[in-house]
PDB file of N, CA and C in Angstrom:
ATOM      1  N   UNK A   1     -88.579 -14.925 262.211  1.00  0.00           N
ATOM      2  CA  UNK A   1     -88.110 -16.285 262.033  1.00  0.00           C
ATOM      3  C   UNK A   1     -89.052 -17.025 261.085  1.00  0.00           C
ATOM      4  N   UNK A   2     -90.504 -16.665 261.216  1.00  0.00           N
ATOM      5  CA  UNK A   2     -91.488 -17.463 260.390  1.00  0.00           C
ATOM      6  C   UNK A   2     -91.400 -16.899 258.961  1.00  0.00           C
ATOM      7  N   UNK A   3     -90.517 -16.236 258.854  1.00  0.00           N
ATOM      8  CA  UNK A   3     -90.443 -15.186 256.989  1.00  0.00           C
ATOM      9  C   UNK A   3     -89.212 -15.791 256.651  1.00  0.00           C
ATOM     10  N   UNK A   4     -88.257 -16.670 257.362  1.00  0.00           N
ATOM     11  CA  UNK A   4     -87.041 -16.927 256.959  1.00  0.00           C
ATOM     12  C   UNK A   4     -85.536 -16.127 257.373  1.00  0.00           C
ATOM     13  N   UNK A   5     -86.579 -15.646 257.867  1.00  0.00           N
ATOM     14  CA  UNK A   5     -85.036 -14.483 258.891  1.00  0.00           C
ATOM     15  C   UNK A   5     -84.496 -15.043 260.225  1.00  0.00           C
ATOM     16  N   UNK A   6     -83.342 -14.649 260.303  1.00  0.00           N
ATOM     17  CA  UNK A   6     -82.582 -15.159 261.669  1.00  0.00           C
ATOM     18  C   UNK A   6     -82.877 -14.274 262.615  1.00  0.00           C
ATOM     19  N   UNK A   7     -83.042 -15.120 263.716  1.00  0.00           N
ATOM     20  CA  UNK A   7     -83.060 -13.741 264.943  1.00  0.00           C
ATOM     21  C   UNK A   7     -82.291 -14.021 266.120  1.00  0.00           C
ATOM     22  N   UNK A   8     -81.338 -12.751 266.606  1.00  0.00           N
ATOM     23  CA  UNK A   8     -79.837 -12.855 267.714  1.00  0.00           C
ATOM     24  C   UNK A   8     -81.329 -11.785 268.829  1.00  0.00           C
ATOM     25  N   UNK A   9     -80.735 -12.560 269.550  1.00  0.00           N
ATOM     26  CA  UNK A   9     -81.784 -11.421 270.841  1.00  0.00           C
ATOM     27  C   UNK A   9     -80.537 -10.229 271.342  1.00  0.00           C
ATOM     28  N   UNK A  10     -81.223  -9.452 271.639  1.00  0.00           N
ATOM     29  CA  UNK A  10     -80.650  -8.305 271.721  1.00  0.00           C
ATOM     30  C   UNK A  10     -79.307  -8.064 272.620  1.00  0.00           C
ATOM     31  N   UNK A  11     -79.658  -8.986 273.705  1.00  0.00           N
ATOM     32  CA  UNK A  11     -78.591  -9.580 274.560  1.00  0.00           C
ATOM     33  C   UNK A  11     -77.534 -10.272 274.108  1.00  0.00           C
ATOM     34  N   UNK A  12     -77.711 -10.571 272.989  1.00  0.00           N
ATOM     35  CA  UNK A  12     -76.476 -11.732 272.791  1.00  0.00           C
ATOM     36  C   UNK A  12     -75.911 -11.367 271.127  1.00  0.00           C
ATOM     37  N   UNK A  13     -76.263 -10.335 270.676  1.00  0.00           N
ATOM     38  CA  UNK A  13     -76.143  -9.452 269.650  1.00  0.00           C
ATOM     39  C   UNK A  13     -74.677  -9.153 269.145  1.00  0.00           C
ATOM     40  N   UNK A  14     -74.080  -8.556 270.345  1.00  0.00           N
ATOM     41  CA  UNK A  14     -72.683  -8.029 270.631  1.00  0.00           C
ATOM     42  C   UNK A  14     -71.234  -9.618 270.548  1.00  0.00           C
ATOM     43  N   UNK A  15     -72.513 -10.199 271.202  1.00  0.00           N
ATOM     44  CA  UNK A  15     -71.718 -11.552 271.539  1.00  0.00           C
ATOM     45  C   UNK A  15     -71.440 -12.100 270.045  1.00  0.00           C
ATOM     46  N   UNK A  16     -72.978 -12.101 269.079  1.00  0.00           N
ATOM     47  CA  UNK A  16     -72.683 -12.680 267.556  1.00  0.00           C
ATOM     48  C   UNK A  16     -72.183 -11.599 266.615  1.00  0.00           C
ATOM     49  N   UNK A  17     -72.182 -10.298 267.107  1.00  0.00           N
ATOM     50  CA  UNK A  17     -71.239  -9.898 265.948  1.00  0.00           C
ATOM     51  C   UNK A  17     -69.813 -10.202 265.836  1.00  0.00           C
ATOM     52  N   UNK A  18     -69.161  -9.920 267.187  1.00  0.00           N
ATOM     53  CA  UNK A  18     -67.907 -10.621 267.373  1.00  0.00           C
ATOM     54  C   UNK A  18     -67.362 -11.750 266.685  1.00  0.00           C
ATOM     55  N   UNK A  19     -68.113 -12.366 266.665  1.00  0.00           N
ATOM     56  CA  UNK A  19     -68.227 -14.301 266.645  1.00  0.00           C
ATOM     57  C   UNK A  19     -67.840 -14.232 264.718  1.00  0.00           C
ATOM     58  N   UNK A  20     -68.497 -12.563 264.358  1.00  0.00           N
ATOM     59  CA  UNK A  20     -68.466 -13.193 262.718  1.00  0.00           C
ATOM     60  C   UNK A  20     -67.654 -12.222 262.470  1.00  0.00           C
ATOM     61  N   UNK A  21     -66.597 -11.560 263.057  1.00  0.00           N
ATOM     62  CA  UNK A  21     -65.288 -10.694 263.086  1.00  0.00           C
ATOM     63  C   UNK A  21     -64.446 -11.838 262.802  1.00  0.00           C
ATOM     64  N   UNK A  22     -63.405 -11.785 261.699  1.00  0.00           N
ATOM     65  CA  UNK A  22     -62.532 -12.850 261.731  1.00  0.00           C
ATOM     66  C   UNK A  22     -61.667 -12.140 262.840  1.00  0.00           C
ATOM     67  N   UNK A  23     -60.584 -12.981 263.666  1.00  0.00           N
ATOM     68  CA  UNK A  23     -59.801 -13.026 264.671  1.00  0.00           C
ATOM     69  C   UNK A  23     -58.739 -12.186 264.346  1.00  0.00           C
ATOM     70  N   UNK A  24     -58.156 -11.411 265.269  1.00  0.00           N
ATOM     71  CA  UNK A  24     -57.029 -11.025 264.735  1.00  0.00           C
ATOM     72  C   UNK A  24     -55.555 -11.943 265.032  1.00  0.00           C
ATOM     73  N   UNK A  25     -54.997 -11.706 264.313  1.00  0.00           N
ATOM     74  CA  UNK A  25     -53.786 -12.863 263.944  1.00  0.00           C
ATOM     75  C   UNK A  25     -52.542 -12.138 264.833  1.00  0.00           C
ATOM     76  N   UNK A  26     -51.465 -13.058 265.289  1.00  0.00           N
ATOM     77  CA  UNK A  26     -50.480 -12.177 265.923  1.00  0.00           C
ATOM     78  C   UNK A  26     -49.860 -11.643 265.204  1.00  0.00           C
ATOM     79  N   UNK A  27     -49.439 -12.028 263.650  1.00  0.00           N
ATOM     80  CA  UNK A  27     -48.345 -11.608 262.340  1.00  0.00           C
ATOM     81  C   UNK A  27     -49.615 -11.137 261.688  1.00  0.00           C
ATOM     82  N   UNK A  28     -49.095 -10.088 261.438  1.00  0.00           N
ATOM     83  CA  UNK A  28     -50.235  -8.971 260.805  1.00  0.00           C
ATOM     84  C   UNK A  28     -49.896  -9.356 259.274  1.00  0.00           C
ATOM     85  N   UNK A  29     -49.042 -10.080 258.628  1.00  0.00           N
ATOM     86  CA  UNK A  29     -48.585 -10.748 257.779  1.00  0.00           C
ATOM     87  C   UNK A  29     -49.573 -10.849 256.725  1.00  0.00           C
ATOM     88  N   UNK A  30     -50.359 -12.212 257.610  1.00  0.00           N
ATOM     89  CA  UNK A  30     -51.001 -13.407 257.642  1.00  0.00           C
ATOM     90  C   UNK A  30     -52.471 -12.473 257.184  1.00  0.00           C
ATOM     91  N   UNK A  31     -52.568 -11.348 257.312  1.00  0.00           N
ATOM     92  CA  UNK A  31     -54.075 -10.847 256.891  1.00  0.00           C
ATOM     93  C   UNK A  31     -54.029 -10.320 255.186  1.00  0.00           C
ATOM     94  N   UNK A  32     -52.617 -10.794 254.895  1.00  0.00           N
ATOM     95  CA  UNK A  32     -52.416 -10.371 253.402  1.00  0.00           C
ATOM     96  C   UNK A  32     -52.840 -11.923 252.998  1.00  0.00           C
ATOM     97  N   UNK A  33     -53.635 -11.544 251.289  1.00  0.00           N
ATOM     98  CA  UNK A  33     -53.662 -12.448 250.653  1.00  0.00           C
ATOM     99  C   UNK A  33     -51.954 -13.370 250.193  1.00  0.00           C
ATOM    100  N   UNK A  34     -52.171 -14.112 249.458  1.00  0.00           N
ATOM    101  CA  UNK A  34     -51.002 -14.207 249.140  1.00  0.00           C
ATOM    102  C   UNK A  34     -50.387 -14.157 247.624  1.00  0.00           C
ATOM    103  N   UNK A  35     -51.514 -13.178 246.786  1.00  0.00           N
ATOM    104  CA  UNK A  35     -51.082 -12.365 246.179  1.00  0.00           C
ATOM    105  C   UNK A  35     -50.682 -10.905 246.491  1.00  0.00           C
ATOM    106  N   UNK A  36     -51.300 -10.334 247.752  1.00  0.00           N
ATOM    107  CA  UNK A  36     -50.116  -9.411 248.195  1.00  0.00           C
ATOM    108  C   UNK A  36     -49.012  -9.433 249.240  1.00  0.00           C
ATOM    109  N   UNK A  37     -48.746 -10.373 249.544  1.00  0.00           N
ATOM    110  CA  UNK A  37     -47.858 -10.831 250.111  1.00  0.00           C
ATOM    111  C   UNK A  37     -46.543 -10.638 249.141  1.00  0.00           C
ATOM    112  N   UNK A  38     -46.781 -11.234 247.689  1.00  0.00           N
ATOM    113  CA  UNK A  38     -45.966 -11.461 246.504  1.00  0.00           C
ATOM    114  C   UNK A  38     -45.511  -9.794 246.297  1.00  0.00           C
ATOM    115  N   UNK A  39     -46.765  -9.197 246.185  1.00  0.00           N
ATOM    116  CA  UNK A  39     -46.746  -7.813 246.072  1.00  0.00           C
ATOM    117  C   UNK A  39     -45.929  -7.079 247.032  1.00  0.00           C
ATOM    118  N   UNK A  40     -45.963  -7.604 247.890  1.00  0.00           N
ATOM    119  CA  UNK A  40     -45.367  -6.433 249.119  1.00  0.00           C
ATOM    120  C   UNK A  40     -43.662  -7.047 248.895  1.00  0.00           C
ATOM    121  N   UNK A  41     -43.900  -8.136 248.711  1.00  0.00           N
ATOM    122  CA  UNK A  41     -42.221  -8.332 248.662  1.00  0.00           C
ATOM    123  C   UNK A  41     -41.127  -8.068 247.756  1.00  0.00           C
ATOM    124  N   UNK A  42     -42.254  -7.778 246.360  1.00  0.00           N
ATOM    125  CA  UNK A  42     -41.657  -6.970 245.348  1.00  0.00           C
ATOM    126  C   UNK A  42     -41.294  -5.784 245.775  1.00  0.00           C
ATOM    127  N   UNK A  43     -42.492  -5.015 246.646  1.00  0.00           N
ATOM    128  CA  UNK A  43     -42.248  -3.768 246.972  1.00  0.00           C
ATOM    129  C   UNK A  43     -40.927  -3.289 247.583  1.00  0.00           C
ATOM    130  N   UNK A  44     -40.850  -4.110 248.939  1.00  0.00           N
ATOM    131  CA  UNK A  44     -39.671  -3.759 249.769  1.00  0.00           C
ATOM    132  C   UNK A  44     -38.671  -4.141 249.021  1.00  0.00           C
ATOM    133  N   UNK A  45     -38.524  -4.871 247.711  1.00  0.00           N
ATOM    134  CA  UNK A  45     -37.257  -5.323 247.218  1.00  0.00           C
ATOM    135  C   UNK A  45     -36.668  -4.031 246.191  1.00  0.00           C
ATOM    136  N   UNK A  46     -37.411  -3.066 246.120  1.00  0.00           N
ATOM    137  CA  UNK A  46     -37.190  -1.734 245.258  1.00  0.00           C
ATOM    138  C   UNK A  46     -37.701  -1.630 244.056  1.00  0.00           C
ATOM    139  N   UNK A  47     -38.949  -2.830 243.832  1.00  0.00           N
ATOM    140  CA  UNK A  47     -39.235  -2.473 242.499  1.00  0.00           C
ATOM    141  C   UNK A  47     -40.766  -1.667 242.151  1.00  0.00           C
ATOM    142  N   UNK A  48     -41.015  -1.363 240.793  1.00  0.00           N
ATOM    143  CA  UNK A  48     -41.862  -0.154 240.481  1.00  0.00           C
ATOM    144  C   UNK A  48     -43.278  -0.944 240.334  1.00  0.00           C
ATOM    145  N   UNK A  49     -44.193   0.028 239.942  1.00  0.00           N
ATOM    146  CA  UNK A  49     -45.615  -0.744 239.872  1.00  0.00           C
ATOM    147  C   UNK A  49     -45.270  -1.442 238.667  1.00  0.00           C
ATOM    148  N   UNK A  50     -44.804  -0.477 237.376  1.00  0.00           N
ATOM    149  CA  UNK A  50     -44.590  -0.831 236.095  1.00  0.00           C
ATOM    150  C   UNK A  50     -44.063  -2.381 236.476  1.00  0.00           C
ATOM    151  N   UNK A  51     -42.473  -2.578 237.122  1.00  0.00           N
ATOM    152  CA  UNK A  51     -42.032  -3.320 236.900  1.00  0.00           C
ATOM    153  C   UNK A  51     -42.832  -4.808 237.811  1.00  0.00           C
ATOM    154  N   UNK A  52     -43.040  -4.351 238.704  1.00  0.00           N
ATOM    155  CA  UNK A  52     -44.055  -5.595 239.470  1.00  0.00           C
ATOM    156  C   UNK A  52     -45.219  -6.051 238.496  1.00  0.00           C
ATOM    157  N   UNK A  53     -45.831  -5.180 237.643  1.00  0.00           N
ATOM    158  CA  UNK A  53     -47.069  -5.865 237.033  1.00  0.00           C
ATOM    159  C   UNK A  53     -46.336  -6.324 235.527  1.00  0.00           C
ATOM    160  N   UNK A  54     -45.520  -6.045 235.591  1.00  0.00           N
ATOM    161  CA  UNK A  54     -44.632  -6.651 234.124  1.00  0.00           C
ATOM    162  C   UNK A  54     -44.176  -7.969 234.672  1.00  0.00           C
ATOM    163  N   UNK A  55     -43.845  -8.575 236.386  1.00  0.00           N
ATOM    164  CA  UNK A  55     -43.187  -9.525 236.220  1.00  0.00           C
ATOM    165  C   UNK A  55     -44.351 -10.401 236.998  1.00  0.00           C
ATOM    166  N   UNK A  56     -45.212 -10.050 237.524  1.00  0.00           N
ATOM    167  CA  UNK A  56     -46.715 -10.505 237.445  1.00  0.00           C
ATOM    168  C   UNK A  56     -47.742 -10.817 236.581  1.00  0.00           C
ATOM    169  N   UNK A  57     -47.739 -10.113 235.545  1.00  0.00           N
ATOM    170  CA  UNK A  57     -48.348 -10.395 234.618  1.00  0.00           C
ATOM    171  C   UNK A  57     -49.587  -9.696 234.505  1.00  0.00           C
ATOM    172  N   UNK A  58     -49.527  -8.180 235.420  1.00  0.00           N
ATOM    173  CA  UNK A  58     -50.789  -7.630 235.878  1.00  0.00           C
ATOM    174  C   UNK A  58     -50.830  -6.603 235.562  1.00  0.00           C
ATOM    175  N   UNK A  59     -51.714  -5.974 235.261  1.00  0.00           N
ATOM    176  CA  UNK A  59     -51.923  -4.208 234.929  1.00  0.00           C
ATOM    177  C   UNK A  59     -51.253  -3.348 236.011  1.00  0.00           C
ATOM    178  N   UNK A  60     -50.838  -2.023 236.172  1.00  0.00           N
ATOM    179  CA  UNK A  60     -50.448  -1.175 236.822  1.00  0.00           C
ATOM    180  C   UNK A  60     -51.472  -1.066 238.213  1.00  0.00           C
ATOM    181  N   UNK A  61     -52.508  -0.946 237.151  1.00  0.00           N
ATOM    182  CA  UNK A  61     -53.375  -0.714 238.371  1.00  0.00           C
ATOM    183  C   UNK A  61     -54.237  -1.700 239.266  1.00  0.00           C
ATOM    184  N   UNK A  62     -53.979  -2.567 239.289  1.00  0.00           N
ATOM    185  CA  UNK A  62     -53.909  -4.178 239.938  1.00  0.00           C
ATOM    186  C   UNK A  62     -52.835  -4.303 240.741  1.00  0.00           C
ATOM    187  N   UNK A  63     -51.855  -3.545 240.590  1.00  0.00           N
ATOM    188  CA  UNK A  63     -50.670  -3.373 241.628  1.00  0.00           C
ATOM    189  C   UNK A  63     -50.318  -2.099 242.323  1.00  0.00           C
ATOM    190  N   UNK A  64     -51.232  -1.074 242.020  1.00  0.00           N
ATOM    191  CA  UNK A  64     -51.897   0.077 242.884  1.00  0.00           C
ATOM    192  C   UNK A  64     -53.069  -0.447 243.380  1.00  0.00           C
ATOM    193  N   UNK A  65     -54.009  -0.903 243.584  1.00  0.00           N
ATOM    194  CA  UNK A  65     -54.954  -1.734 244.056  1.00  0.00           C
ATOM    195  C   UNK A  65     -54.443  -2.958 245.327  1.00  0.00           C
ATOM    196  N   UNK A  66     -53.476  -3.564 244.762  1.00  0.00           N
ATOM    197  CA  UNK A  66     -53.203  -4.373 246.108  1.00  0.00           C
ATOM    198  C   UNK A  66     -52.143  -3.649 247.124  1.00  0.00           C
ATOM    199  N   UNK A  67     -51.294  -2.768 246.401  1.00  0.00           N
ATOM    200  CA  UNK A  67     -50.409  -1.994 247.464  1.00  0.00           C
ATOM    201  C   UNK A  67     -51.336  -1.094 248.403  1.00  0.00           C
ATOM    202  N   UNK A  68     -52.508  -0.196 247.801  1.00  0.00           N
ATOM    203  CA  UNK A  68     -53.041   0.439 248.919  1.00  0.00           C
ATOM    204  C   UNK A  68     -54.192  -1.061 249.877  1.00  0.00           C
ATOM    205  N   UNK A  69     -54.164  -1.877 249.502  1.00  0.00           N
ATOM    206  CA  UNK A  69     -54.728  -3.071 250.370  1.00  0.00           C
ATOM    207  C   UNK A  69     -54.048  -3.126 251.874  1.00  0.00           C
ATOM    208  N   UNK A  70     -52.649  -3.480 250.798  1.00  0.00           N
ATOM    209  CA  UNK A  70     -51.783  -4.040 251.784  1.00  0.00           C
ATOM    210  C   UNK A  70     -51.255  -2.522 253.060  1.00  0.00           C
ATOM    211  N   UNK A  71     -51.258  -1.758 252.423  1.00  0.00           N
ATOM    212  CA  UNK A  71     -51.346  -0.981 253.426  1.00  0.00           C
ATOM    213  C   UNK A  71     -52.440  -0.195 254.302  1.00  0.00           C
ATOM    214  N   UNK A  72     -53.697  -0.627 254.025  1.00  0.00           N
ATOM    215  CA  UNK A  72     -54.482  -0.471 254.539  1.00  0.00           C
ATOM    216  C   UNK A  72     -54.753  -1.560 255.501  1.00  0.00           C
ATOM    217  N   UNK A  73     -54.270  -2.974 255.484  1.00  0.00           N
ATOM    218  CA  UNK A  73     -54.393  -4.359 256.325  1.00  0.00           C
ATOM    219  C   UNK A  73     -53.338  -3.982 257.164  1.00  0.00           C
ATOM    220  N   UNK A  74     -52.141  -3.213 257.366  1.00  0.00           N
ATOM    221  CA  UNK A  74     -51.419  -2.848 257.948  1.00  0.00           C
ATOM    222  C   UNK A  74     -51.037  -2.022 258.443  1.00  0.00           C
ATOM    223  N   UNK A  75     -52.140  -0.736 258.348  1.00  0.00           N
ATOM    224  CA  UNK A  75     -52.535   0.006 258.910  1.00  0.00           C
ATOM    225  C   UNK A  75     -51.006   1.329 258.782  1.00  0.00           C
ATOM    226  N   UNK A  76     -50.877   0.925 257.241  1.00  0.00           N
ATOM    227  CA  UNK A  76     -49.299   1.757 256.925  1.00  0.00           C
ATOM    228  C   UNK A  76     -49.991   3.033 256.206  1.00  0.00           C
ATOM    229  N   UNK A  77     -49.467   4.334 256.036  1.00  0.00           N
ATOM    230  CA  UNK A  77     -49.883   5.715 255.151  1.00  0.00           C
ATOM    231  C   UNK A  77     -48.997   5.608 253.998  1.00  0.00           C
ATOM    232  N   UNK A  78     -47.551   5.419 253.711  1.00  0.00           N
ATOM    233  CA  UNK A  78     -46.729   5.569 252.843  1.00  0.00           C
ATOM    234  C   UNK A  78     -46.259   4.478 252.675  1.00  0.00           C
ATOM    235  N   UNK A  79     -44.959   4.758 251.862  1.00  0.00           N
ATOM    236  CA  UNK A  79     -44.153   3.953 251.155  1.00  0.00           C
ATOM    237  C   UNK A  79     -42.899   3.848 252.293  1.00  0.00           C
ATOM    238  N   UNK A  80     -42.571   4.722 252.829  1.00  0.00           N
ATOM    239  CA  UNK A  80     -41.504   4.868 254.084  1.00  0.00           C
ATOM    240  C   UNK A  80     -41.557   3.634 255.234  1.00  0.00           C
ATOM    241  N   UNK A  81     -42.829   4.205 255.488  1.00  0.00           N
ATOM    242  CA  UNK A  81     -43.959   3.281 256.593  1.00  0.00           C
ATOM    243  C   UNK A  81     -43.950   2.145 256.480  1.00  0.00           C
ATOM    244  N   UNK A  82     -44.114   2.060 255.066  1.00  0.00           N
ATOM    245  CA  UNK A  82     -44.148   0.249 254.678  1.00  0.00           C
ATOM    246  C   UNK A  82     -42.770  -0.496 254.481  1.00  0.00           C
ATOM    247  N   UNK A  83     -41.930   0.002 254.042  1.00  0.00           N
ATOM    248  CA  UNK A  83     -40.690  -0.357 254.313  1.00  0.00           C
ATOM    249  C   UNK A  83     -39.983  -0.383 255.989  1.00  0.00           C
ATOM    250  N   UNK A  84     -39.807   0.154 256.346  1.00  0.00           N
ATOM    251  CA  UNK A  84     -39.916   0.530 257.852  1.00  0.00           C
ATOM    252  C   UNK A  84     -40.533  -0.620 258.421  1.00  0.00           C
ATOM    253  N   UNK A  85     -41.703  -1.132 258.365  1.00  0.00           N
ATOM    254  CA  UNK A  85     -42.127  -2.089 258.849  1.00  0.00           C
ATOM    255  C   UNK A  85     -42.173  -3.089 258.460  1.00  0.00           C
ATOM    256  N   UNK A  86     -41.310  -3.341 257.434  1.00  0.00           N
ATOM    257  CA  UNK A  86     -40.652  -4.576 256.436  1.00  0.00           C
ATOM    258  C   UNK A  86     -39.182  -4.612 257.465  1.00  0.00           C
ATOM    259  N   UNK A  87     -38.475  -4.002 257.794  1.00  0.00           N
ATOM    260  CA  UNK A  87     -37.446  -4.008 258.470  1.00  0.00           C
ATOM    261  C   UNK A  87     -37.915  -4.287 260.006  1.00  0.00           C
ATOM    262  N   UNK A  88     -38.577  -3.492 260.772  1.00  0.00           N
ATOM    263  CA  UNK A  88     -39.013  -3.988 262.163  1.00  0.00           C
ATOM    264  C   UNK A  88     -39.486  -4.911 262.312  1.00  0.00           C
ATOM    265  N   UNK A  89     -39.960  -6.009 261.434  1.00  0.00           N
ATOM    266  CA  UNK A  89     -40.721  -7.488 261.175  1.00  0.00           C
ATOM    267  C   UNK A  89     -39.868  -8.544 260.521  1.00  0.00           C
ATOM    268  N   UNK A  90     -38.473  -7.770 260.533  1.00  0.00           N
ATOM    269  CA  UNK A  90     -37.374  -9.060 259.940  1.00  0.00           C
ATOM    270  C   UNK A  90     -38.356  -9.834 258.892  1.00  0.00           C
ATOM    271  N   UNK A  91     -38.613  -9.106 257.815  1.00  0.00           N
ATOM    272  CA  UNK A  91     -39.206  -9.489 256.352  1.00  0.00           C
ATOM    273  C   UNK A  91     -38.375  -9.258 255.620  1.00  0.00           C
ATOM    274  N   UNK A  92     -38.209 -11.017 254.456  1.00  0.00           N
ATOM    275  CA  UNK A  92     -36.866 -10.531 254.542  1.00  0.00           C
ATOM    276  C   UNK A  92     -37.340 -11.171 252.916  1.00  0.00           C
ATOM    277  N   UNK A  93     -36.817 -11.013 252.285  1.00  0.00           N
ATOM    278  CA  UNK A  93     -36.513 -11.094 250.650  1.00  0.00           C
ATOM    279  C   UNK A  93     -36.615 -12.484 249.932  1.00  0.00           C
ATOM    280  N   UNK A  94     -37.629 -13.404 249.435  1.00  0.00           N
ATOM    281  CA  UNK A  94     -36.786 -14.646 249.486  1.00  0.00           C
ATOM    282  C   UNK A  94     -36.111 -14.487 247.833  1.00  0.00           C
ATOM    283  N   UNK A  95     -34.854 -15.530 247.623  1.00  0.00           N
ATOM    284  CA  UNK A  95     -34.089 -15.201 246.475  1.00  0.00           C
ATOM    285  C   UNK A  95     -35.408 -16.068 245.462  1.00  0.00           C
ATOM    286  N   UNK A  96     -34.798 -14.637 244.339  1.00  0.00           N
ATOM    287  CA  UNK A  96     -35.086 -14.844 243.144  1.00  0.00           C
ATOM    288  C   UNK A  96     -36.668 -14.278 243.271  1.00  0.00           C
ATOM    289  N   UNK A  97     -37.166 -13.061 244.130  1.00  0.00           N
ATOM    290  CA  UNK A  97     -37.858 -12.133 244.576  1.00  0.00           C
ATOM    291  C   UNK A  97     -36.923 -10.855 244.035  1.00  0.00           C
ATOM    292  N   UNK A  98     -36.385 -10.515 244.042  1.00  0.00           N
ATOM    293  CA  UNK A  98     -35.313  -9.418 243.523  1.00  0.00           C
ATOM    294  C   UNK A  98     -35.678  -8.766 242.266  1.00  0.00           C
TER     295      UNK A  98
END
């Protein structure tokens, strides 16, 4: 403490790591930015990386980068998976997303 360091006693350690875990959310949604949010909704709407970073304005691989995000925040393996759970979550398209 006298060098400028913080100190959690050992007892209460468990208690402050927790504390600096952000919370988990009930809509697993909500842990997407909301640039992949944009992303994912391109996705489930059938379109390609090409065409998502063409209507984004983003490199290919800026939209391989947030798709394996988003399925890593959602704890999805594929493309099946992620659709699939675009349907079991009544996620739904908004117009002019298409």
């Amino acid at each position: 403490v006298q060098a400028g360091n913080s100190y959690v006693s050992p007892t209460l350690e468990s208690v402050w790591e927790r504390l600096q875990e952000k919370p988990p959310t009930a809509d697993p949604i909500e842990a997407l930015t909301s640039r992949e949010r944009e992303v994912y909704q391109l996705i489930i709407a059938g379109n390609t990386n090409r065409g998502i970073g063409e209507r984004l304005g983003i490199s290919i691989r800026t939209v391989e980068v947030h798709r394996k995000n988003i399925m890593a925040k959602l704890g999805i393996k594929n493309l099946t998976q992620l659709i699939q759970f675009a349907s079991r979550n009544n996620l739904h398209i908004s117009p002019g997303n298409t």
